[in-house]
PDB file of N, CA and C in Angstrom:
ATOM      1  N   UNK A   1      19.251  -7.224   5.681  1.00  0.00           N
ATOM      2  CA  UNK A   1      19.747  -5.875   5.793  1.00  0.00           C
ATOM      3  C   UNK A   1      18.799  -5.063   6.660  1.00  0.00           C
ATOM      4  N   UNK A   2      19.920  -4.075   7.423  1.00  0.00           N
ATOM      5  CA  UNK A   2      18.447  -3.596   8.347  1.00  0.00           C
ATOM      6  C   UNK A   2      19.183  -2.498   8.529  1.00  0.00           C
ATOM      7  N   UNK A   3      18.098  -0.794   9.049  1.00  0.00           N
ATOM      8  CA  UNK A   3      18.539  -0.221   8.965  1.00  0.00           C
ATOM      9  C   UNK A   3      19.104   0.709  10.236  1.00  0.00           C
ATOM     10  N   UNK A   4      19.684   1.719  10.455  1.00  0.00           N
ATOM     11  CA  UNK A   4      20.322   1.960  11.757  1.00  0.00           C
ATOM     12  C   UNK A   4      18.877   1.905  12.951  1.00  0.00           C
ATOM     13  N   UNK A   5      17.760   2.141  12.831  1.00  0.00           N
ATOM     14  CA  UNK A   5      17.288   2.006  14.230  1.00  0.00           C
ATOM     15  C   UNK A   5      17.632   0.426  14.697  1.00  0.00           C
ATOM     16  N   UNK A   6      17.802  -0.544  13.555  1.00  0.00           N
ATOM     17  CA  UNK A   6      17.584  -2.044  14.492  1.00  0.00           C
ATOM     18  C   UNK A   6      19.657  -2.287  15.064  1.00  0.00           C
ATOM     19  N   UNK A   7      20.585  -1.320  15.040  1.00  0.00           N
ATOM     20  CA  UNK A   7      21.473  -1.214  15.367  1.00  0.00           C
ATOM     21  C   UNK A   7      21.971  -2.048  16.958  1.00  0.00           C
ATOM     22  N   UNK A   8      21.803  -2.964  17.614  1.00  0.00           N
ATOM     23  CA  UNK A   8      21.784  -3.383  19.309  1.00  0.00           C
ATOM     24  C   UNK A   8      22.188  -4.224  18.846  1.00  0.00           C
ATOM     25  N   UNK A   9      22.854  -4.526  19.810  1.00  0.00           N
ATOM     26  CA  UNK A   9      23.536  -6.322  20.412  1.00  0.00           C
ATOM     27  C   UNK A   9      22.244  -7.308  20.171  1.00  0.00           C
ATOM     28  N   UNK A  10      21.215  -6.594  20.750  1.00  0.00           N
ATOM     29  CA  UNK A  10      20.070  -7.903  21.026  1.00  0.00           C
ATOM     30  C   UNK A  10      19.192  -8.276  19.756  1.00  0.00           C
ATOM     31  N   UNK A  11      19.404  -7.072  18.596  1.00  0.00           N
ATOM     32  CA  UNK A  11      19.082  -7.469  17.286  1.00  0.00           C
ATOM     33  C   UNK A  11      20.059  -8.187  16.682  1.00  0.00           C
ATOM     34  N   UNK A  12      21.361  -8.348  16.262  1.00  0.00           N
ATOM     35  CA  UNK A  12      22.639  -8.835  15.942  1.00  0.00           C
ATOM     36  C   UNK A  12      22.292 -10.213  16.356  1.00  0.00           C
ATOM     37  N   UNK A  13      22.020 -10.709  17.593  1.00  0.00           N
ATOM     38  CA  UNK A  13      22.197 -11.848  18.157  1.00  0.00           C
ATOM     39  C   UNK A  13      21.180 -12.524  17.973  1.00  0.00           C
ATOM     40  N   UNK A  14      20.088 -11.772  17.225  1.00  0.00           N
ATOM     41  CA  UNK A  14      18.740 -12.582  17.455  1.00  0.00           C
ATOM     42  C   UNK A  14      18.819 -13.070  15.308  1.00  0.00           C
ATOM     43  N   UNK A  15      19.486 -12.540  14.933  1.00  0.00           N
ATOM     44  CA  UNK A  15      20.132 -12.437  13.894  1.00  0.00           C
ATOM     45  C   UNK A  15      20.829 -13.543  13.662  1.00  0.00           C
ATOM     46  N   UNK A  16      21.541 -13.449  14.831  1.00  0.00           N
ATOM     47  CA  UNK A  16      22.603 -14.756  14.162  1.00  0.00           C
ATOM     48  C   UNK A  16      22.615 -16.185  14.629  1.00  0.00           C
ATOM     49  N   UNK A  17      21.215 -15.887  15.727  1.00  0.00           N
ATOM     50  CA  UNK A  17      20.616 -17.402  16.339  1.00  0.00           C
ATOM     51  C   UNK A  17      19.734 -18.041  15.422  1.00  0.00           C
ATOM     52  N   UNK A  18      19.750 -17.298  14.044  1.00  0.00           N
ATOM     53  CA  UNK A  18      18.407 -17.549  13.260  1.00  0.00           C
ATOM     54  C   UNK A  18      19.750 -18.424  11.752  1.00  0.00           C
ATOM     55  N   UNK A  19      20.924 -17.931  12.378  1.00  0.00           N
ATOM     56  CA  UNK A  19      21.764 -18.489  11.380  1.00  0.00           C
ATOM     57  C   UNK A  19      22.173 -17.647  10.310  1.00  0.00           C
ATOM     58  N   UNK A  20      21.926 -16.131  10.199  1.00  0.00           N
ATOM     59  CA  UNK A  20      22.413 -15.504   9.084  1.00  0.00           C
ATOM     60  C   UNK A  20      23.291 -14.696   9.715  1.00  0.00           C
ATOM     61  N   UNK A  21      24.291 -14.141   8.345  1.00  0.00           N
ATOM     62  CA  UNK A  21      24.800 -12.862   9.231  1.00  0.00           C
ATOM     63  C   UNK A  21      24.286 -11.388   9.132  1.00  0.00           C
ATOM     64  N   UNK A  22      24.407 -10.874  10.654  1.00  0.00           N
ATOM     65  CA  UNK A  22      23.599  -9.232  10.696  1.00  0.00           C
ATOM     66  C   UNK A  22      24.164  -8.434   9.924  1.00  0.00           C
ATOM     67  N   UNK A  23      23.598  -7.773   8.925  1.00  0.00           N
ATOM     68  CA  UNK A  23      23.501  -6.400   7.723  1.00  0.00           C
ATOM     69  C   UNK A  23      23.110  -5.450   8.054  1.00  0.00           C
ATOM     70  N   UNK A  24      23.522  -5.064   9.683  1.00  0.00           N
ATOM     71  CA  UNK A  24      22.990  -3.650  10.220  1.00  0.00           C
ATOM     72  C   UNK A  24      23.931  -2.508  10.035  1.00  0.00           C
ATOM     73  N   UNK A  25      23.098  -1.514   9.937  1.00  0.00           N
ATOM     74  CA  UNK A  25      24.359  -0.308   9.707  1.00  0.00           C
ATOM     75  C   UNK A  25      24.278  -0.027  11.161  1.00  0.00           C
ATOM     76  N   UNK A  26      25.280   0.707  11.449  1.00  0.00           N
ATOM     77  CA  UNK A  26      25.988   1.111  12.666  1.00  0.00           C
ATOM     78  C   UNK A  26      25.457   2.415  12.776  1.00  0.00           C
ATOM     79  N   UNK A  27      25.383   2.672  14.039  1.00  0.00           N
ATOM     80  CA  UNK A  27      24.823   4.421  13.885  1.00  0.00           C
ATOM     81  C   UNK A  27      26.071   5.134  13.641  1.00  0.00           C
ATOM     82  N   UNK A  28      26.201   6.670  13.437  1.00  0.00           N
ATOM     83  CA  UNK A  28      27.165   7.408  14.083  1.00  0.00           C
ATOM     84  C   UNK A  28      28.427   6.876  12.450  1.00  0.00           C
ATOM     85  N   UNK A  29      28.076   6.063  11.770  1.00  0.00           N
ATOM     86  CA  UNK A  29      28.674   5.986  10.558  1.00  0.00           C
ATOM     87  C   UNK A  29      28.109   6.687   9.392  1.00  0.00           C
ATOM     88  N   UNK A  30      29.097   7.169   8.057  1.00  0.00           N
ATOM     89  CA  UNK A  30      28.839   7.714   7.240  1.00  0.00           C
ATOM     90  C   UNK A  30      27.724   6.825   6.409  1.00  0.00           C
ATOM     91  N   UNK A  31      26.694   7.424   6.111  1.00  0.00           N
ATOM     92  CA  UNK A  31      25.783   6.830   4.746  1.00  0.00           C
ATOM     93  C   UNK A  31      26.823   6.347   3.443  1.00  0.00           C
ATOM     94  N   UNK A  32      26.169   5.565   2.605  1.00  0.00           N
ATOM     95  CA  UNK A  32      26.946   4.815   1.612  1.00  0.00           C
ATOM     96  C   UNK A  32      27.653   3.395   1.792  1.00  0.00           C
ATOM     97  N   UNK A  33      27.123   2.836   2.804  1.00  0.00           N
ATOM     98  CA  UNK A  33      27.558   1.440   3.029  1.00  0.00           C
ATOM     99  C   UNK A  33      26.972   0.612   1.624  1.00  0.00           C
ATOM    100  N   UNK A  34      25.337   0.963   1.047  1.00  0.00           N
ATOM    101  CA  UNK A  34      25.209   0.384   0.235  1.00  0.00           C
ATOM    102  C   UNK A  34      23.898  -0.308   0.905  1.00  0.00           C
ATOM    103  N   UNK A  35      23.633  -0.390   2.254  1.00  0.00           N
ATOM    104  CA  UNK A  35      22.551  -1.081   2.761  1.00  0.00           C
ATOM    105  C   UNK A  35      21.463   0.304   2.619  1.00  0.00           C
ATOM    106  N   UNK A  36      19.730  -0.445   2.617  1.00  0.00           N
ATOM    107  CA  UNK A  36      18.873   0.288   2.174  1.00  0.00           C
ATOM    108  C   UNK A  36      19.112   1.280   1.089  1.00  0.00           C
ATOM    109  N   UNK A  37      19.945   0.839   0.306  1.00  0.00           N
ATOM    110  CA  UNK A  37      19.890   1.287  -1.358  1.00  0.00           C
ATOM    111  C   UNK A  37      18.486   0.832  -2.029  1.00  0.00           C
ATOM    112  N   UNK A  38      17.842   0.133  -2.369  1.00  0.00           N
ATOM    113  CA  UNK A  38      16.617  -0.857  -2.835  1.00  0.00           C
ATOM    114  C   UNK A  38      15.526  -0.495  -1.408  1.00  0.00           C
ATOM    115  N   UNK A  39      15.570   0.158  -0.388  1.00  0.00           N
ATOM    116  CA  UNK A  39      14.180   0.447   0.565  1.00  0.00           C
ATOM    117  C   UNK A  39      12.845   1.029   0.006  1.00  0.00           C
ATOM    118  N   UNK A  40      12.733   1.929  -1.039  1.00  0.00           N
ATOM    119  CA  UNK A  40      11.932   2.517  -1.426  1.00  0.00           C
ATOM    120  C   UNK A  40      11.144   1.745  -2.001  1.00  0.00           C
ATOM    121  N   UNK A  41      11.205   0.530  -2.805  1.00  0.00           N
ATOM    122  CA  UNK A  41      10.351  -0.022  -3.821  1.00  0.00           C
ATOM    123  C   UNK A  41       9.507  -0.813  -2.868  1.00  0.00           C
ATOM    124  N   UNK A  42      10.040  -1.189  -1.181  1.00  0.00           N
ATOM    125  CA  UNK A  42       9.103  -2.027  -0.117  1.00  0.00           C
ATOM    126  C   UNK A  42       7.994  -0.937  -0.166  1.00  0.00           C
ATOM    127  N   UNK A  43       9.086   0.386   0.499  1.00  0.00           N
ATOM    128  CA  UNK A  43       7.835   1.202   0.955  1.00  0.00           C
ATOM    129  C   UNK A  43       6.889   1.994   0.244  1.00  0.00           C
ATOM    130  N   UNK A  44       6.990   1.369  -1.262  1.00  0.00           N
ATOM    131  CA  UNK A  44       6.158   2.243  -2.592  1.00  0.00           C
ATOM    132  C   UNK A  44       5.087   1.438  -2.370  1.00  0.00           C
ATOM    133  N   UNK A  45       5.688  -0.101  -2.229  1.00  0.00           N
ATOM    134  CA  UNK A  45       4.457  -0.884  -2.289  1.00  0.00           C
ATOM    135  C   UNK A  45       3.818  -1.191  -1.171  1.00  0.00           C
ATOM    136  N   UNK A  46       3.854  -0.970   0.139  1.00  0.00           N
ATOM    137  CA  UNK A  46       3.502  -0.889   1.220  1.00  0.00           C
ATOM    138  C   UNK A  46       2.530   0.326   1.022  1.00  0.00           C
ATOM    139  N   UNK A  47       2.943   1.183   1.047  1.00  0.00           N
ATOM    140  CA  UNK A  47       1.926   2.350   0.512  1.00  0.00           C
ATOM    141  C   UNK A  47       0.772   2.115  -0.198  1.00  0.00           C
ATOM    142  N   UNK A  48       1.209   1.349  -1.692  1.00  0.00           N
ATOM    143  CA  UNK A  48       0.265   1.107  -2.274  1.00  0.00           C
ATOM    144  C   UNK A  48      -0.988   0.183  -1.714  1.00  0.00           C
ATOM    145  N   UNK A  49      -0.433  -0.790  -0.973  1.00  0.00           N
ATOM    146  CA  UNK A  49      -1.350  -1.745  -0.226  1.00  0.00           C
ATOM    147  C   UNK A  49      -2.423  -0.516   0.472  1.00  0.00           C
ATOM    148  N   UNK A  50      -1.607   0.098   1.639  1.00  0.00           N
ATOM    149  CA  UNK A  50      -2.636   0.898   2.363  1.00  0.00           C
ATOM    150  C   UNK A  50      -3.228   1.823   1.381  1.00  0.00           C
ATOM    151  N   UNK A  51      -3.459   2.098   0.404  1.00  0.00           N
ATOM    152  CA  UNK A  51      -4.377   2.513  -0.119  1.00  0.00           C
ATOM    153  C   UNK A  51      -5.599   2.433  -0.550  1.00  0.00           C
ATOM    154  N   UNK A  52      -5.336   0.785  -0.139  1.00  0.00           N
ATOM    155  CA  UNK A  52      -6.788   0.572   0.408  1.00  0.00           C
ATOM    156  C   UNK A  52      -7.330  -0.413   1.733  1.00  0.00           C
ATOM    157  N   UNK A  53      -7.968   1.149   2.003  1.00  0.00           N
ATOM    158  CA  UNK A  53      -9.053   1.667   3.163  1.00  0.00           C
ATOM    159  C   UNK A  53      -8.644   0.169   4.045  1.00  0.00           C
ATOM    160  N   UNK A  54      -9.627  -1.051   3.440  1.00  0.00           N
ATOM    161  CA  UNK A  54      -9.734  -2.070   3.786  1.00  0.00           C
ATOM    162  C   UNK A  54      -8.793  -2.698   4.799  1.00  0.00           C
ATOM    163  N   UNK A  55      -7.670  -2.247   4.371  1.00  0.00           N
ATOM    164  CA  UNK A  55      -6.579  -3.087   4.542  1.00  0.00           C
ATOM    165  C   UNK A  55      -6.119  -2.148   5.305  1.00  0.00           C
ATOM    166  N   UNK A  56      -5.919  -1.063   5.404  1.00  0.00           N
ATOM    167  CA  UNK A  56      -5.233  -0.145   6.294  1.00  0.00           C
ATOM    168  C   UNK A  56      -5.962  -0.017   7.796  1.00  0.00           C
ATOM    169  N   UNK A  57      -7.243  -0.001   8.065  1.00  0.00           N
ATOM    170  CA  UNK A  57      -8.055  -0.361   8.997  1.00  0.00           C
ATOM    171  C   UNK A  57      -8.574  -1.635   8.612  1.00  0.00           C
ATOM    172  N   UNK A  58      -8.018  -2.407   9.480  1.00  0.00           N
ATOM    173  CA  UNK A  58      -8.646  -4.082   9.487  1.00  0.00           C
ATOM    174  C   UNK A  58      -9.802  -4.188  10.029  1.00  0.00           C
ATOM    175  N   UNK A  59     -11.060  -3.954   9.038  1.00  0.00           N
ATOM    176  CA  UNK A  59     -12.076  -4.316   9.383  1.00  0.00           C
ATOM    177  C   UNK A  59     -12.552  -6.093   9.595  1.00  0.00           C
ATOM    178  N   UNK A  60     -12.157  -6.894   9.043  1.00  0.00           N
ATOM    179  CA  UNK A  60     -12.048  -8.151   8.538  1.00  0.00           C
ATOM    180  C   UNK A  60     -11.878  -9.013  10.249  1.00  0.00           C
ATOM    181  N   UNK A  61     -12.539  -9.491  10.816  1.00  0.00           N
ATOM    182  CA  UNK A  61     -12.014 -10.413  12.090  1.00  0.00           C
ATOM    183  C   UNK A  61     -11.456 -11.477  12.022  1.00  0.00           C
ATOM    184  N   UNK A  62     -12.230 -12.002  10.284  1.00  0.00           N
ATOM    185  CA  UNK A  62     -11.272 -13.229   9.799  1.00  0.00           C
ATOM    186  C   UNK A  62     -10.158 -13.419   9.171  1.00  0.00           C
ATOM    187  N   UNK A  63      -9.094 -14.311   9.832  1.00  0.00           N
ATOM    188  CA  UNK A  63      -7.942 -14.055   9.222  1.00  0.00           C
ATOM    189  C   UNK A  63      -7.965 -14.140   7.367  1.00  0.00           C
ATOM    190  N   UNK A  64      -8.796 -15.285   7.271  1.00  0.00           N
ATOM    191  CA  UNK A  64      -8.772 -15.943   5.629  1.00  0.00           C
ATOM    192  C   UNK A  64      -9.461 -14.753   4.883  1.00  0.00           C
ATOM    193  N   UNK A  65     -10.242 -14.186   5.358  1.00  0.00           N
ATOM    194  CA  UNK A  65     -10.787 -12.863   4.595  1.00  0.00           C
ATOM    195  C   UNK A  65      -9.702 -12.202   4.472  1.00  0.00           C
ATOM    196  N   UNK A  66      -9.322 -11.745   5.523  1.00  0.00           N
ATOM    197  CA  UNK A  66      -7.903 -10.794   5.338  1.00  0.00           C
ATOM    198  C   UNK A  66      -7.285 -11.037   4.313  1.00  0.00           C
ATOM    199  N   UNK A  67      -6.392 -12.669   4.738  1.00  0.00           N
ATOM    200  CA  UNK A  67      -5.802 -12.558   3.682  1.00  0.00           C
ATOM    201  C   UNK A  67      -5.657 -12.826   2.212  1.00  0.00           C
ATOM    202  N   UNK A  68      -7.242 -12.622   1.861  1.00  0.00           N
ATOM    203  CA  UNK A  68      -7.771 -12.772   0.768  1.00  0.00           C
ATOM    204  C   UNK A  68      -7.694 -11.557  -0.217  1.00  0.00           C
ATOM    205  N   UNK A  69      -8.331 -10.499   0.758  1.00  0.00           N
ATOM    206  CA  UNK A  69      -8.045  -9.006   0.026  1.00  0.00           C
ATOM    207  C   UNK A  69      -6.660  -8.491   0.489  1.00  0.00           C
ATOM    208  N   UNK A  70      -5.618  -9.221   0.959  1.00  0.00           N
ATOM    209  CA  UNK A  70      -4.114  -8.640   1.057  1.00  0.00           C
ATOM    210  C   UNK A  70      -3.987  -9.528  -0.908  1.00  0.00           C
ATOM    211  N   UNK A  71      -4.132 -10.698  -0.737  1.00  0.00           N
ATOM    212  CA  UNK A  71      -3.683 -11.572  -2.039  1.00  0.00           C
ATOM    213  C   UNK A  71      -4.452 -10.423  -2.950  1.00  0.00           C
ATOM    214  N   UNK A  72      -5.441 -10.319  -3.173  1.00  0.00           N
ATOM    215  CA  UNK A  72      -6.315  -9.443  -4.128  1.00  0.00           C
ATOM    216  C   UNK A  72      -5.666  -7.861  -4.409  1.00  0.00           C
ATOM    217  N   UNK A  73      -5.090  -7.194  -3.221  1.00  0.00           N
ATOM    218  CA  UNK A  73      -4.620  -6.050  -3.455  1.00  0.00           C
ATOM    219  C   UNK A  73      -3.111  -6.234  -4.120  1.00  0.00           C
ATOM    220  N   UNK A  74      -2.550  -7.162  -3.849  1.00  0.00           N
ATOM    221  CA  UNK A  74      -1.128  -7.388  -4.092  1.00  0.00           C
ATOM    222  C   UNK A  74      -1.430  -7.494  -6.034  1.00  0.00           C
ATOM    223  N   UNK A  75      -2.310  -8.338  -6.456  1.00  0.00           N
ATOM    224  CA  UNK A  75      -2.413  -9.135  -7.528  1.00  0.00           C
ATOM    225  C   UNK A  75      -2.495  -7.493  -8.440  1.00  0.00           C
ATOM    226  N   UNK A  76      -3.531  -6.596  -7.697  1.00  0.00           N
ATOM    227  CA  UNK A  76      -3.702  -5.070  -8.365  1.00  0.00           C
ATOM    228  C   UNK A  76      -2.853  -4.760  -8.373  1.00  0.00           C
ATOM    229  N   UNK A  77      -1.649  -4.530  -7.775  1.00  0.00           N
ATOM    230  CA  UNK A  77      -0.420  -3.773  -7.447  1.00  0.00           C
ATOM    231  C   UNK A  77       0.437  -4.285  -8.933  1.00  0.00           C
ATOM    232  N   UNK A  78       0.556  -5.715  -9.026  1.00  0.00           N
ATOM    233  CA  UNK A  78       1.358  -6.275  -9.585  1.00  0.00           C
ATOM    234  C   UNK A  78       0.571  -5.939 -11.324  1.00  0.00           C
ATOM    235  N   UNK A  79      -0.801  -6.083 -11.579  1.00  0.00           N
ATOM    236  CA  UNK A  79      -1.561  -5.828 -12.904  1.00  0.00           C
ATOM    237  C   UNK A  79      -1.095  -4.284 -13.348  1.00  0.00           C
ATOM    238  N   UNK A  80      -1.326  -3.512 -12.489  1.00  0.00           N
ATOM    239  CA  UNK A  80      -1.177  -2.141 -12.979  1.00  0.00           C
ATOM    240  C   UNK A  80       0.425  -1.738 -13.110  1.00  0.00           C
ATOM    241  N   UNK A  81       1.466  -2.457 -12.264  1.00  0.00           N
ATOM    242  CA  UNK A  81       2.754  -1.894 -12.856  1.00  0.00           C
ATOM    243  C   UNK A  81       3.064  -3.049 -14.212  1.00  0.00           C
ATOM    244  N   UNK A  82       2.322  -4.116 -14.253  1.00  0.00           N
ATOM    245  CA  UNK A  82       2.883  -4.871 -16.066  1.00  0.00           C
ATOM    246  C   UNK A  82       1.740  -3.886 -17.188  1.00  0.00           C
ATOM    247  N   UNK A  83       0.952  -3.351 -16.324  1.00  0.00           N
ATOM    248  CA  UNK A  83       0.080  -2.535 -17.530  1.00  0.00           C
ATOM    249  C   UNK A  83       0.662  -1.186 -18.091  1.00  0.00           C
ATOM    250  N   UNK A  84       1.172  -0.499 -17.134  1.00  0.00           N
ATOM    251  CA  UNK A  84       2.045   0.560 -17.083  1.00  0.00           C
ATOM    252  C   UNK A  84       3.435   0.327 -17.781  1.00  0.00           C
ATOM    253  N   UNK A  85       3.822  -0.817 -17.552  1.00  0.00           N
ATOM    254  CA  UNK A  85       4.970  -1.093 -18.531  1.00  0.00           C
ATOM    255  C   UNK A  85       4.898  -1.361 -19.895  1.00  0.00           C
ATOM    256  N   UNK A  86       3.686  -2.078 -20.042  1.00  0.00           N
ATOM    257  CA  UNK A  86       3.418  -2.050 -21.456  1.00  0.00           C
ATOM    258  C   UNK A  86       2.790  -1.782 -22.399  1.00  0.00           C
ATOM    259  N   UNK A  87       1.834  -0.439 -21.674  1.00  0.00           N
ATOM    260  CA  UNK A  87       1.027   0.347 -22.497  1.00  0.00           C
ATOM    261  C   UNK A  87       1.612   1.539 -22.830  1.00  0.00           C
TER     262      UNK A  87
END
């Protein structure tokens, strides 16, 4: 699913050379198709990632570092919403 900026022929096609079918909204159409209903919870947690420093400016040159404190920030993300749920 994607949302009206990726709207082009050349996204569609690059889409459907990959074998799926394109879930783009159309510009210039009414909202309520139902696509990017569920967007917010990416970009809650995208957020949450850049919240830290680290990760938002890639200090890190090594990839495996990187993606050591991406795994490490994700694992926080995921502890504090089962803690929040069940405290």
């Amino acid at each position: 699913m994607g949302d009206r900026a990726y709207h082009s022929e050349p996204h569609r096609e690059a889409v459907q050379v990959r074998g799926s079918i394109p879930m783009l909204a159309r510009r210039g159409e009414p909202h309520g198709s139902g696509l990017g209903t569920v967007r917010w919870p990416v970009e809650r947690s995208l957020s949450r990632m850049h919240q830290n420093r680290r990760l938002w400016v890639r200090y890190d040159k090594r990839d495996d570092l990187y993606e050591a404190f991406m795994e490490l920030a994700q694992a926080m993300i995921c502890w504090s919403r089962l803690h929040s749920d069940f405290c």
